[in-house]
N, C-alpha and C. Protein backbone atom coordinates (compact mmCIF):
# COMPACT_ATOMS: atom_id res chain seq x y z
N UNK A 1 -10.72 15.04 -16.55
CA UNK A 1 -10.11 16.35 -16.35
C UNK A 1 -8.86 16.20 -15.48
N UNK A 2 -7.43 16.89 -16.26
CA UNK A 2 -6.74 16.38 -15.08
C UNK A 2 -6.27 17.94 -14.57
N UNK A 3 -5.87 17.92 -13.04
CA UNK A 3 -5.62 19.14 -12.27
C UNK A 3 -3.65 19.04 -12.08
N UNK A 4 -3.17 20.48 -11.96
CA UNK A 4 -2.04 20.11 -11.60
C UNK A 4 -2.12 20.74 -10.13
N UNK A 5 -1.87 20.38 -9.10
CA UNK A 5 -1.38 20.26 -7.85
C UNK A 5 -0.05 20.59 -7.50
N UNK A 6 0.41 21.08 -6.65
CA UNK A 6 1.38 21.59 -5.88
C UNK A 6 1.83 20.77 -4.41
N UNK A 7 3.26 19.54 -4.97
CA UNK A 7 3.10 18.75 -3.61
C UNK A 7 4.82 19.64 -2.54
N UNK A 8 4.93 18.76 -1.22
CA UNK A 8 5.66 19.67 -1.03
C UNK A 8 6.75 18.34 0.03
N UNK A 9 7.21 17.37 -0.80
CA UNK A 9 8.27 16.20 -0.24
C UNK A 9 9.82 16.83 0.18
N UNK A 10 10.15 16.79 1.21
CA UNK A 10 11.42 16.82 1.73
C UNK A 10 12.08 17.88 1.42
N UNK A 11 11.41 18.89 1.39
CA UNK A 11 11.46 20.54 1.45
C UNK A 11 11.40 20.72 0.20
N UNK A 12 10.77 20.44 -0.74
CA UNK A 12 11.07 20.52 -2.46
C UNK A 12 9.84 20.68 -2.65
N UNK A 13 9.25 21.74 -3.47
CA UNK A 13 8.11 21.43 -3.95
C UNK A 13 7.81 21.17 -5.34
N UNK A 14 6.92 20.06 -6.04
CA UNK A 14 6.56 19.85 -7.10
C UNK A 14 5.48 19.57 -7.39
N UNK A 15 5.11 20.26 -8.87
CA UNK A 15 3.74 20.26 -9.77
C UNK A 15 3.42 18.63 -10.02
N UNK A 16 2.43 18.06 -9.59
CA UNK A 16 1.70 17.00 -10.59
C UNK A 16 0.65 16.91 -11.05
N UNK A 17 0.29 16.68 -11.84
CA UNK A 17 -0.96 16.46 -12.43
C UNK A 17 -1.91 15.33 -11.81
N UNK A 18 -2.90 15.40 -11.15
CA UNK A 18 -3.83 14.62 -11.01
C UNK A 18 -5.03 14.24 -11.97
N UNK A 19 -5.51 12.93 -11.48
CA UNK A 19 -6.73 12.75 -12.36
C UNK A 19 -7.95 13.19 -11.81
N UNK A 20 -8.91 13.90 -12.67
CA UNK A 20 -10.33 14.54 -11.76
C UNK A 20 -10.70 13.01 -10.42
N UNK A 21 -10.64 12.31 -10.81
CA UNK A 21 -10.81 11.35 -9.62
C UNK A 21 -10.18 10.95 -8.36
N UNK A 22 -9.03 11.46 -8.41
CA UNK A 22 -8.64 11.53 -7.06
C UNK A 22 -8.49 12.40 -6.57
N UNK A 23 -8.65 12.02 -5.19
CA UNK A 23 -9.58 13.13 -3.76
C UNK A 23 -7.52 13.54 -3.62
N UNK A 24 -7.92 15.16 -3.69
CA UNK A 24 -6.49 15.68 -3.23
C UNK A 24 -6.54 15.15 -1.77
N UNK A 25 -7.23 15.00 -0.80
CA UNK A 25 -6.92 14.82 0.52
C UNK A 25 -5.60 13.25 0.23
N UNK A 26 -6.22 12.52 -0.26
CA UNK A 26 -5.68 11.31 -0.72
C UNK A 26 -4.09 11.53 -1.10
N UNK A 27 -3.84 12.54 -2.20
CA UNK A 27 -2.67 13.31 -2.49
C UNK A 27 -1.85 13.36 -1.60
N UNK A 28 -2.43 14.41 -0.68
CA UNK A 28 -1.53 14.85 0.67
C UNK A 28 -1.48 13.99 2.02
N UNK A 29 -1.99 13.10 1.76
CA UNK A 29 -1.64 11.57 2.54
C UNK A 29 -0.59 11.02 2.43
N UNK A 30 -0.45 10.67 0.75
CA UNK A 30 0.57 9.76 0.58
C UNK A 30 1.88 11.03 0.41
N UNK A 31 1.95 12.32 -0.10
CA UNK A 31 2.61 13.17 0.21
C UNK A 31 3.27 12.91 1.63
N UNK A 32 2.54 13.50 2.60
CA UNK A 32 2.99 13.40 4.01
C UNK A 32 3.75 11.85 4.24
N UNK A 33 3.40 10.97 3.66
CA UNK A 33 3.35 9.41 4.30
C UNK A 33 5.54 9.28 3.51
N UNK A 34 5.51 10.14 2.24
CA UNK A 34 6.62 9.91 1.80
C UNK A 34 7.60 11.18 2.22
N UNK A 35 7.24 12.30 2.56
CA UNK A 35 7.47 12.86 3.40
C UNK A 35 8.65 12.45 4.78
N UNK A 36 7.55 11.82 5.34
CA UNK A 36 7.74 11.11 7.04
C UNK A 36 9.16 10.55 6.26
N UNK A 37 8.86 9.47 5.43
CA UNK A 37 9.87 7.91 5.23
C UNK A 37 10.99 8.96 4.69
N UNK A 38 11.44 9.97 4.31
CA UNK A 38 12.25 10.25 3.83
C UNK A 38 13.07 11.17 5.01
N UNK A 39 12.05 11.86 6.00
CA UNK A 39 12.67 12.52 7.19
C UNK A 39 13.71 11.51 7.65
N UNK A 40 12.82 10.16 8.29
CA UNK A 40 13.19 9.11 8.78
C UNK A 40 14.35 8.77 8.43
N UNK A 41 14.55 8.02 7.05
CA UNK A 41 15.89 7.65 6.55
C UNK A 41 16.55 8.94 6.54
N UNK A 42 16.35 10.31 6.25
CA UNK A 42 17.65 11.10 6.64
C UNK A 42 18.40 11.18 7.98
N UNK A 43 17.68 11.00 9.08
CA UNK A 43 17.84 10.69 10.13
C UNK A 43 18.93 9.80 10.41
N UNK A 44 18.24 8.27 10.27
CA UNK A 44 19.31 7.00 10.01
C UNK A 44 20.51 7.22 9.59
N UNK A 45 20.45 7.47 8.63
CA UNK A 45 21.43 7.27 7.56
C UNK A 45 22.23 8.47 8.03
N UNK A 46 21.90 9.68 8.18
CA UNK A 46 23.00 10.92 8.53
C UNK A 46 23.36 11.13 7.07
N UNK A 47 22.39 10.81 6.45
CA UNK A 47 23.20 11.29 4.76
C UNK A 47 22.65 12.88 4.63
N UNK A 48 23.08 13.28 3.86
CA UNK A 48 22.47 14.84 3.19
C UNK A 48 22.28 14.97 2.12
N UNK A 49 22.26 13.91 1.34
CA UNK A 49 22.63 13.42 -0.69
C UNK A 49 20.67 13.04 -0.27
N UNK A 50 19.75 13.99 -1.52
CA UNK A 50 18.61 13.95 -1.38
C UNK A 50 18.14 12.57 -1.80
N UNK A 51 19.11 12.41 -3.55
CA UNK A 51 18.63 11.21 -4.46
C UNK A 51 19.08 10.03 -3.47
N UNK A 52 20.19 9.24 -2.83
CA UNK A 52 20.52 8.74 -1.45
C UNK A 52 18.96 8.25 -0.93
N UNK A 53 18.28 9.68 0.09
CA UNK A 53 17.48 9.58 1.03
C UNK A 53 16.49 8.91 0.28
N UNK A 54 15.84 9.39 -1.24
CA UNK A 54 14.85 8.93 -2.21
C UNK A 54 14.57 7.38 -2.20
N UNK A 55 15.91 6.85 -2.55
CA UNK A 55 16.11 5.58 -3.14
C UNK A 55 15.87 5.06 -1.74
N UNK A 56 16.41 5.08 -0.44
CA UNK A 56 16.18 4.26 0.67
C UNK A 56 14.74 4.50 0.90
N UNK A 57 14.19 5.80 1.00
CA UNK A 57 12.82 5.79 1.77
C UNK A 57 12.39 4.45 0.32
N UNK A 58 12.36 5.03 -0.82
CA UNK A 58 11.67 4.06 -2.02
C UNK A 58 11.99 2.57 -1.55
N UNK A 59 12.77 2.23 -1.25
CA UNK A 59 13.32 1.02 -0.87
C UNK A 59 12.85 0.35 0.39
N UNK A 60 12.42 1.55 1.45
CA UNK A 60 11.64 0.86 2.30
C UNK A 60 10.21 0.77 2.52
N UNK A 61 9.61 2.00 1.97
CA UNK A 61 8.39 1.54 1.02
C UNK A 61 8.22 0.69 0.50
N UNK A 62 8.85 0.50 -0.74
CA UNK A 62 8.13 -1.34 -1.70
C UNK A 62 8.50 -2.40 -0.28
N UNK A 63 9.53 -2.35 1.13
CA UNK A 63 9.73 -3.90 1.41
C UNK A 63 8.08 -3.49 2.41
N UNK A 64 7.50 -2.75 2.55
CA UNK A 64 6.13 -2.52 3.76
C UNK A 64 4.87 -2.92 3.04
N UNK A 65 5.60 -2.87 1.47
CA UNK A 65 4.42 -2.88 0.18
C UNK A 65 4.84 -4.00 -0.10
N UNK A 66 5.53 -5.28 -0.01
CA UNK A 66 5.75 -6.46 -0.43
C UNK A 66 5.32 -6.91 1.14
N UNK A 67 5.49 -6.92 1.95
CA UNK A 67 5.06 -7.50 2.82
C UNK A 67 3.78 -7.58 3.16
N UNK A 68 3.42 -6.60 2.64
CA UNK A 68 1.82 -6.46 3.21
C UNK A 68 0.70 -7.14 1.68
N UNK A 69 1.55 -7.06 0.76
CA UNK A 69 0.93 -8.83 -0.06
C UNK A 69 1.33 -9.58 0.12
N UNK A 70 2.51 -9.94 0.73
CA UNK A 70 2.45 -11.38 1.14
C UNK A 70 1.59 -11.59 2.24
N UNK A 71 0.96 -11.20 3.05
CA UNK A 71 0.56 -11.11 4.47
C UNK A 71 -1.21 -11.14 3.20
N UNK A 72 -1.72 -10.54 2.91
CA UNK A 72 -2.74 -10.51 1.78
C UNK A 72 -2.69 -11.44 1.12
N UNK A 73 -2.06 -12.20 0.27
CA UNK A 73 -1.86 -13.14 -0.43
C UNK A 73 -2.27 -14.39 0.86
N UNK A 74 -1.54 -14.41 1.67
CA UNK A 74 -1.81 -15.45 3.15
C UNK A 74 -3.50 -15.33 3.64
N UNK A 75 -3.80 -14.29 3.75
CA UNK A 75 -5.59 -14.50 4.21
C UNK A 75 -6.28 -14.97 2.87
N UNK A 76 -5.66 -14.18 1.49
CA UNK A 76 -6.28 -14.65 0.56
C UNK A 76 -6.37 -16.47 0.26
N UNK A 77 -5.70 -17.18 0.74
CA UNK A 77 -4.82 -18.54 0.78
C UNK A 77 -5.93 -19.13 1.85
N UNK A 78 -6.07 -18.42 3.36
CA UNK A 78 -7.16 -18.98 3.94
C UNK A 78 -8.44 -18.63 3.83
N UNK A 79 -8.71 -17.54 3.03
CA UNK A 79 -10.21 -17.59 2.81
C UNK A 79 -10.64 -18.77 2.15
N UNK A 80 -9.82 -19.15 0.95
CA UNK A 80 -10.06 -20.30 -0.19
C UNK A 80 -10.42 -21.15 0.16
N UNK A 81 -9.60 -21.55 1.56
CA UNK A 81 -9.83 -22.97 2.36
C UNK A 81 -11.03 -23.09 2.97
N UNK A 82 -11.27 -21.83 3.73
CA UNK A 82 -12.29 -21.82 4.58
C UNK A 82 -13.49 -21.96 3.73
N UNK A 83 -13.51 -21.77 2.84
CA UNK A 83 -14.95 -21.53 1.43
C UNK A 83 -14.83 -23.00 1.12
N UNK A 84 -13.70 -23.43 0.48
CA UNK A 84 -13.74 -24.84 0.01
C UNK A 84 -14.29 -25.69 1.47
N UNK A 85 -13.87 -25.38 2.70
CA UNK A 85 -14.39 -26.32 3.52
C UNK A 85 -15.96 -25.88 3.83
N UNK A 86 -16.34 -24.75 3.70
CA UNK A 86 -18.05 -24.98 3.76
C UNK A 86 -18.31 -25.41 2.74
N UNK A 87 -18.22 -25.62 1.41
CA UNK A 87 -18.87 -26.13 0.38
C UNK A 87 -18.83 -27.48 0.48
N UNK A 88 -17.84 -27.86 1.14
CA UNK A 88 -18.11 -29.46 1.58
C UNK A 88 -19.01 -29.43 2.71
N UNK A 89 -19.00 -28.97 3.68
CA UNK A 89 -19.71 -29.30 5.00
C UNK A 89 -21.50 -28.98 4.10
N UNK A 90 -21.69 -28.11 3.29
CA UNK A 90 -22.84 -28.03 3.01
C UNK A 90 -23.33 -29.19 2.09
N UNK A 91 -22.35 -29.39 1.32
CA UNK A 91 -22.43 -30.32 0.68
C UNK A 91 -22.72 -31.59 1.16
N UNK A 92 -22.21 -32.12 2.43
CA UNK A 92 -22.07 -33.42 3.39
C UNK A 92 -24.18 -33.04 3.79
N UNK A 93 -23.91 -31.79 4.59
CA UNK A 93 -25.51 -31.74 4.96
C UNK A 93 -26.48 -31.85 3.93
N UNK A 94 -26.42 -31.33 2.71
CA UNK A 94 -27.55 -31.71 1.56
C UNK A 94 -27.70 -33.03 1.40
N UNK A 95 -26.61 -33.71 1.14
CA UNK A 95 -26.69 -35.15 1.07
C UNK A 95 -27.64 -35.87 2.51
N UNK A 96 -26.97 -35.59 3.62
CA UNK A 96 -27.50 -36.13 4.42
C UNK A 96 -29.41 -35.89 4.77
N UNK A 97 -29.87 -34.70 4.23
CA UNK A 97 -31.10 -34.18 4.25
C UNK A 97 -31.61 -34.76 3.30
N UNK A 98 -31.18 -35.71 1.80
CA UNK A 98 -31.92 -36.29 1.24
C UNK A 98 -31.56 -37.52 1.18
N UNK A 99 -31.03 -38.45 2.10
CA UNK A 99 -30.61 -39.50 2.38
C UNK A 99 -31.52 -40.46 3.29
């Protein structure tokens, strides 16, 4: 079932359609969250051109959203290790328990 919703970004408001599965609270999270980034860069920037403010907040969004998989990708990198090194250490102790 999908719902249309009423969001309300950088004094503009617009209709979207949601899917019955996502929690509107969730909605008005990332609402607010793009919101903020767009106050922000109007700020910076001293621009007043909306599409301008869009593209920078968008722009500094994906680099918080690329960073934060690379930073993910990096624990993902040491979990591997840490697993591959107990499967040896268990491995070393089985041996040694039937040795």
């Amino acid at each position: 079932m999908n719902d249309v919703i009423e969001i309300k970004v950088f004094g503009r408001t617009y209709k979207i359609k949601v899917k019955g599965e996502e929690d509107e609270e969730y909605i008005s999270r990332l609402t607010s969250y793009v919101d903020q980034k767009m106050q922000e860069i109007a700020v910076k920037s001293r621009s007043e051109d909306p599409t301008k403010i869009a593209v920078l907040a968008a722009l500094n969004i994906a680099d918080e959203y690329f960073l934060s998989r690379m930073r993910l990708d990096k624990v993902d990198e040491r979990i591997d290790r840490m697993e591959a090194e107990i499967a040896t250490v268990e491995s070393n102790l089985f041996k040694d328990e039937h040795a």
